[in-house]
Protein backbone atom coordinates (compact mmCIF):
# COMPACT_ATOMS: atom_id res chain seq x y z
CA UNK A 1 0.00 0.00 0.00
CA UNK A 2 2.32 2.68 0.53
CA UNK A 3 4.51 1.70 -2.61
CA UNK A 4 1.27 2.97 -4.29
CA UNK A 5 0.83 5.98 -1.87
CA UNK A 6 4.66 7.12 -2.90
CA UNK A 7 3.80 6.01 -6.42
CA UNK A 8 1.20 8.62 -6.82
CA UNK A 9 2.77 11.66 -4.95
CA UNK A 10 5.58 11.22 -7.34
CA UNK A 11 2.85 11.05 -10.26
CA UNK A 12 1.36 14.20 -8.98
CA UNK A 13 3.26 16.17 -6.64
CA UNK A 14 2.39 19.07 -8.17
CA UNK A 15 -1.46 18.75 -8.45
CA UNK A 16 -1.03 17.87 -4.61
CA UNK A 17 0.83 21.20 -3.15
CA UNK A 18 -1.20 23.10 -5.90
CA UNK A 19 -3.18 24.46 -3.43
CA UNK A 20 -0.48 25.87 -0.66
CA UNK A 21 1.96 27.34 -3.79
CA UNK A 22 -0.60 29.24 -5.55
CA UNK A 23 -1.31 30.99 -1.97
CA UNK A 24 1.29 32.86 -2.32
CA UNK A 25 -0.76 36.08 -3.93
CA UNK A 26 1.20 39.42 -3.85
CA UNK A 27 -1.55 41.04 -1.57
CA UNK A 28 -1.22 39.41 0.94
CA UNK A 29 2.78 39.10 1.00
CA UNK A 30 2.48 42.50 0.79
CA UNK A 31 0.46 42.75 3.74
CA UNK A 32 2.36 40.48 5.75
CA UNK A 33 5.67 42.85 5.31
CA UNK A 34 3.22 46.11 6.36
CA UNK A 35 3.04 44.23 9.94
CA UNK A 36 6.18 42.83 10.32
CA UNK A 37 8.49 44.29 12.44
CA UNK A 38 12.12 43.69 12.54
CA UNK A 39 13.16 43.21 15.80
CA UNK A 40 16.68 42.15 17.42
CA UNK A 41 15.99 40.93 21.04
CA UNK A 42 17.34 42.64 23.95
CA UNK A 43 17.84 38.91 25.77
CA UNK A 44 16.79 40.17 29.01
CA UNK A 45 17.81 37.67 32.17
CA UNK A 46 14.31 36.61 34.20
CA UNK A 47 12.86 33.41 36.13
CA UNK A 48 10.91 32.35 33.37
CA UNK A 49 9.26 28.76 33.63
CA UNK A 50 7.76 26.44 31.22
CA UNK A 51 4.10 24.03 31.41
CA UNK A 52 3.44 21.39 29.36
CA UNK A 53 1.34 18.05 29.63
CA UNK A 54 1.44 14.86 27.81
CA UNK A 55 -1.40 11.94 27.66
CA UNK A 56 -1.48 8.47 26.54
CA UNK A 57 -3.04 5.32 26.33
CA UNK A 58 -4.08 1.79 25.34
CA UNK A 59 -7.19 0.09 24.50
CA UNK A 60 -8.05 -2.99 25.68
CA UNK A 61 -12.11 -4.65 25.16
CA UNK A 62 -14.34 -2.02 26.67
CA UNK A 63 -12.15 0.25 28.62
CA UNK A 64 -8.49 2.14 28.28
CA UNK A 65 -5.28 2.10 30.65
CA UNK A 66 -4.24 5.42 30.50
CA UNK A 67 -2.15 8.16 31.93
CA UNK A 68 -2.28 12.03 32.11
CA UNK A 69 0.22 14.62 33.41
CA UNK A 70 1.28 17.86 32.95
CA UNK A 71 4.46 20.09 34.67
CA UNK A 72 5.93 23.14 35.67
CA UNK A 73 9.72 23.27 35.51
CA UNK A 74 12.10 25.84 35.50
CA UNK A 75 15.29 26.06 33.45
CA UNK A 76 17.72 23.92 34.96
CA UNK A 77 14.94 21.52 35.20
CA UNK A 78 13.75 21.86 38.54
CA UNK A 79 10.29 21.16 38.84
CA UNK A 80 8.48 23.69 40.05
CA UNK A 81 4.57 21.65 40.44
CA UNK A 82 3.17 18.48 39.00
CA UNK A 83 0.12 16.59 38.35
CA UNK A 84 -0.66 13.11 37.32
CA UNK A 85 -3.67 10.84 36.97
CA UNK A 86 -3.23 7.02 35.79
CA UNK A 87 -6.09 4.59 35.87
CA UNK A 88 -8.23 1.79 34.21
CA UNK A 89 -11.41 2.88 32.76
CA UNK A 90 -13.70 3.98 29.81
CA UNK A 91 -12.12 7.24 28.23
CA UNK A 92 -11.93 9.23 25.15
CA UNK A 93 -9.06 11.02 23.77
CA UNK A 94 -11.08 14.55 23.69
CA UNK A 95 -11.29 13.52 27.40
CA UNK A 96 -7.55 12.83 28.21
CA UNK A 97 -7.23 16.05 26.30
CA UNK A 98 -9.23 18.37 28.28
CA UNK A 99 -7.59 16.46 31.71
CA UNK A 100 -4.37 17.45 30.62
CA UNK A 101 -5.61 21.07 29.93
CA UNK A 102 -7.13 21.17 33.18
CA UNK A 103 -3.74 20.09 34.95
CA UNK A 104 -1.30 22.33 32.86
CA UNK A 105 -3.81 25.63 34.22
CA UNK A 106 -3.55 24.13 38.04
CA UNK A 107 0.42 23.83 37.66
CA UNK A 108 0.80 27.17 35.72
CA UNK A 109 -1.03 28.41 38.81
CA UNK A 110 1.36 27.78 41.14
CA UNK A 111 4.59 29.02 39.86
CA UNK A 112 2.66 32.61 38.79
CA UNK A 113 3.79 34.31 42.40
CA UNK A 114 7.82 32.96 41.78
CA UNK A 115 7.79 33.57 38.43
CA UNK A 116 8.23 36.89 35.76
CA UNK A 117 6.40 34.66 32.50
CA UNK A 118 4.93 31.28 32.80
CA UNK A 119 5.25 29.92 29.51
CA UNK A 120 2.20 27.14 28.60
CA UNK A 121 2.37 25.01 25.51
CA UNK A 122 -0.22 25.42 23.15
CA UNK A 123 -3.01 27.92 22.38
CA UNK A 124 -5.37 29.53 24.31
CA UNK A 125 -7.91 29.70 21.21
CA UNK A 126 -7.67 25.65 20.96
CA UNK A 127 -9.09 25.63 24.75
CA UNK A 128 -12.21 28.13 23.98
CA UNK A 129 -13.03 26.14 20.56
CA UNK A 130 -12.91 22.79 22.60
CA UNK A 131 -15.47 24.42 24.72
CA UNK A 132 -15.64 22.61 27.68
CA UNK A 133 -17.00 24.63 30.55
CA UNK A 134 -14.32 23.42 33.19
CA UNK A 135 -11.01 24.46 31.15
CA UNK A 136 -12.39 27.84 29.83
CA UNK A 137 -13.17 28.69 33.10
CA UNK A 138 -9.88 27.88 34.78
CA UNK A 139 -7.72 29.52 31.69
CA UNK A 140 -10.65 33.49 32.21
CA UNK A 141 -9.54 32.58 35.91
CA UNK A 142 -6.12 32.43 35.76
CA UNK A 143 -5.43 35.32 33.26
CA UNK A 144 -7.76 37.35 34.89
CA UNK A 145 -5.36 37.07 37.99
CA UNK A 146 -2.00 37.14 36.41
CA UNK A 147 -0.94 39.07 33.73
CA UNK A 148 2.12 36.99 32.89
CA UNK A 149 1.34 33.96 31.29
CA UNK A 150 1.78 33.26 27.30
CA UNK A 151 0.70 30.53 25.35
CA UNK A 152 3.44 29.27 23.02
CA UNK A 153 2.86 27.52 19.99
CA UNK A 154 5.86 26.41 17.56
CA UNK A 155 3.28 25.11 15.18
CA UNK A 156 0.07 27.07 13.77
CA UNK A 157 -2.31 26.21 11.07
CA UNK A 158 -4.66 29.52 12.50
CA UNK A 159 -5.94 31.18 9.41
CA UNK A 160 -7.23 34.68 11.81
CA UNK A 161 -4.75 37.40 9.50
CA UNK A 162 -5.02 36.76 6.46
CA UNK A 163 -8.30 34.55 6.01
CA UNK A 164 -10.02 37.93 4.59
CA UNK A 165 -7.85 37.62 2.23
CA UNK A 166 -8.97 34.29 1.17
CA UNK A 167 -5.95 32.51 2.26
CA UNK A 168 -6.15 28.90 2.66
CA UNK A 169 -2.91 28.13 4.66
CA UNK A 170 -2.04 29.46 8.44
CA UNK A 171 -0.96 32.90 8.51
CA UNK A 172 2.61 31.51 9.79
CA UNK A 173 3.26 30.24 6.63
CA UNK A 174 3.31 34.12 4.86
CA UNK A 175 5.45 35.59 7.48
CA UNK A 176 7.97 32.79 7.38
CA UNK A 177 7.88 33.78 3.42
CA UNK A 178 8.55 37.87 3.98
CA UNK A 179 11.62 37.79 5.98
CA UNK A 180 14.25 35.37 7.72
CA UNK A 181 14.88 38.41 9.92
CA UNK A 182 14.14 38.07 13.58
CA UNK A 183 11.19 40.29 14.38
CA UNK A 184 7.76 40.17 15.14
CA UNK A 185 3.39 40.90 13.74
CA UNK A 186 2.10 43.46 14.77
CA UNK A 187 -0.33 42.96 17.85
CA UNK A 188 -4.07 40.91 16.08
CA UNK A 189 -6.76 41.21 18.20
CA UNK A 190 -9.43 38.14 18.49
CA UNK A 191 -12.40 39.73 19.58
CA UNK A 192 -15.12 37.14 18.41
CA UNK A 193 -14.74 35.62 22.08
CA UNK A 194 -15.67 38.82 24.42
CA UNK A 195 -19.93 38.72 24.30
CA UNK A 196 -19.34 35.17 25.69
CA UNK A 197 -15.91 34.95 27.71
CA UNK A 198 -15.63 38.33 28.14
CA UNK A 199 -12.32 37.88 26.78
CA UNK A 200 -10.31 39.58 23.88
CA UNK A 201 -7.04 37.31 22.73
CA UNK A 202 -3.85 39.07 21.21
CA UNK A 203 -1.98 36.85 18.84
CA UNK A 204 1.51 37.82 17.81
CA UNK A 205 3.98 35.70 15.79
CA UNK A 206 7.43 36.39 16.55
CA UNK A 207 11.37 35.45 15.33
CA UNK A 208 13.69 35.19 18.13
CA UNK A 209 16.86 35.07 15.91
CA UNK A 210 17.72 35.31 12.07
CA UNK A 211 16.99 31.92 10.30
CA UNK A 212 15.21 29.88 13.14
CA UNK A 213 11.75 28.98 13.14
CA UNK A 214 9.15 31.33 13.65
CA UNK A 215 6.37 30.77 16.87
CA UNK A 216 3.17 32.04 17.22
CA UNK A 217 2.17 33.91 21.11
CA UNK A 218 -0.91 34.36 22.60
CA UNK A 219 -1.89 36.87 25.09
CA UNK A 220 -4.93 36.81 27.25
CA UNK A 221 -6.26 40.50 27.26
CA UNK A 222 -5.09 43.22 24.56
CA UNK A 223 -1.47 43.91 24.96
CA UNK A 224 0.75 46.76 23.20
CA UNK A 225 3.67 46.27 20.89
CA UNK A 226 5.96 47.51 24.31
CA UNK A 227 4.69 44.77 26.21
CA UNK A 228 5.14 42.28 23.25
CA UNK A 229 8.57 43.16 22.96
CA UNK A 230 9.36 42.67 26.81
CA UNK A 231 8.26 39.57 26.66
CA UNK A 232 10.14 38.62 23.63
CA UNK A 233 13.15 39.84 25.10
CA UNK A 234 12.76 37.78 28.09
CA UNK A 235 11.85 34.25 26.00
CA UNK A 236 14.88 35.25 24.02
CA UNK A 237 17.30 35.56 27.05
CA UNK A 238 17.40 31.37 27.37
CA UNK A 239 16.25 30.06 23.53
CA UNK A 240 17.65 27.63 21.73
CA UNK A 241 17.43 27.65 18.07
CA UNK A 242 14.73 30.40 18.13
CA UNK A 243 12.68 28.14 20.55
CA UNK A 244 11.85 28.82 24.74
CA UNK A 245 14.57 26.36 26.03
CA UNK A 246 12.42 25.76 29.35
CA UNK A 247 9.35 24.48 27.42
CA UNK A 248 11.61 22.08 25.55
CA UNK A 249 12.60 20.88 28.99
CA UNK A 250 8.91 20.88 29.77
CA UNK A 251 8.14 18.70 26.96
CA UNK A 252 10.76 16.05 27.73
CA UNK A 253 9.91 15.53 31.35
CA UNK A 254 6.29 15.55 30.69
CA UNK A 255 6.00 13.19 27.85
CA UNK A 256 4.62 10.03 28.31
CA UNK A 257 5.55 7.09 26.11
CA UNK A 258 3.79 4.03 24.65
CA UNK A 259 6.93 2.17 26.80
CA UNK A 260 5.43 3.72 29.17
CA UNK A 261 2.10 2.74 28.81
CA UNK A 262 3.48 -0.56 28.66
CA UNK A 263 4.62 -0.60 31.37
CA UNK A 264 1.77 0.50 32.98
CA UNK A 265 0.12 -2.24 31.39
CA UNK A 266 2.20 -4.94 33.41
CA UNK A 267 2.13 -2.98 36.83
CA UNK A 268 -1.68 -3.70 36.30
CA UNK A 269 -1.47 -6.97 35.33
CA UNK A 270 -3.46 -6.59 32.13
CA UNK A 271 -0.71 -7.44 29.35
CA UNK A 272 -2.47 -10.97 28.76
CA UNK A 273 -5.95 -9.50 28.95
CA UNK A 274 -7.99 -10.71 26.87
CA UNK A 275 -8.80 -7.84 24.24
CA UNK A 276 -5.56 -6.45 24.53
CA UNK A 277 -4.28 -4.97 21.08
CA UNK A 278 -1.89 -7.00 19.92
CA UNK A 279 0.22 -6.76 16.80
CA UNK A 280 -0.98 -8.92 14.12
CA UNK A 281 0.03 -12.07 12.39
């Protein structure tokens, strides 16, 4: 099967990326430079501390071993709060999702008094269009009590710039196409979320250094471009490769494995249950 699948993108590679290469319209390049702003970072020193959460599980006949965590650690890898949940039982993955929401807000929480930004992997956008009650409400309470946390996102697919201009790819994609400059968007406000949330969410995309990757903050509240530069100042004080070093660190300790699952598995002494998913033969 995937002889044919490689037979036919070689066939027809260029019917298949058709769609992202004729994006690239002069209007909205164009537009993309009018916001950009070239920006060298002032790497300013800070305690800045990273969240992230991982989830994973197995399926056996009727029910799911899984495991959910999520962790606050600083730089040197010293964790600052954690949270875990492991268990037998009937789960879905938008559930283990919204869990590991849930515990990445409680963590965040507690390193917001010790810390200058809290860094939190992911988007806060992704939480309001999941729209379950309990993580909205912890993310309004949260920012509406501390005015330093960001949501980080190294990867974006969010269309909310240039999808006037009937783009069909993220709005990442032009700005990583106008410049290889470090810099940053100017300040987009989300305001389709403030009749029900009572909350207005600034997105900014930002380059911490020439040639790296570009990542995609969001702010709960409206911010200025002098705040947005502050902050990128102190993200860029301890990056590596144009990435928050401390949410990389996040990442690894967090992550949970289908080894570890595994091993789960046996602890529980489920790995000859009947119903287990084994490979096949």
């Amino acid at each position: 099967m995937l002889h044919e699948i490689y037979l036919d993108a070689i066939r027809n590679h260029e019917v298949k990326i058709a769609s992202i290469s004729t994006n690239l319209n002069k209007k909205i390049l164009e537009k993309a430079r009018s916001i950009w702003r070239e920006y060298e970072p002032r790497a300013k020193e800070g305690v800045v501390v990273g969240v992230d959460s991982s989830y994973n599980s197995r399926p056996f006949q009727g029910f799911h071993v899984y495991a959910v965590d999520a962790i606050c650690v600083q730089v040197d890898g010293s964790v600052i709060s954690v949270r875990q949940e492991n268990k037998a039982g009937v789960i879905g993955q938008g559930q283990l999702e919204a869990k590991s929401m849930q515990m990445e807000i409680e963590v965040a929480a507690e390193a917001t008094d010790i810390s200058d930004l809290v860094l939190i992997d992911g988007s806060i956008i992704a939480r309001f269009v999941m729209g379950i009650g309990s993580v909205i409400k912890s993310v309004t309470d949260l920012t509406d009590n501390n005015q330093n946390i960001v949501f980080v996102a190294k990867t974006s697919d969010s269309r909310e710039i240039f999808e006037g201009m009937n783009s069909r790819v993220g709005d990442i994609y032009y700005f990583n196409r106008i410049s290889n400059k470090a810099g940053y968007s100017r300040p987009y406000y989300i305001t389709r979320y403030e009749e029900k949330y009572a909350r207005r969410i600034t997105i900014v995309f930002t380059r911490l250094s020439e040639y790296t990757p570009i990542i995609k903050l969001e702010f709960a509240g409206e911010v200025d471009e002098d705040y947005i530069k502050r902050t990128i100042d102190q993200i860029a004080f301890k990056s590596v490769a144009g990435y928050p070093y401390v949410l990389k660190i996040a990442h690894n300790t967090a992550v949970i494995t289908d080894d570890d699952i595994q091993r789960l598995v046996s602890i529980y002494g489920l790995k000859n249950e009947i119903g287990a998913r084994e490979v096949l033969m």
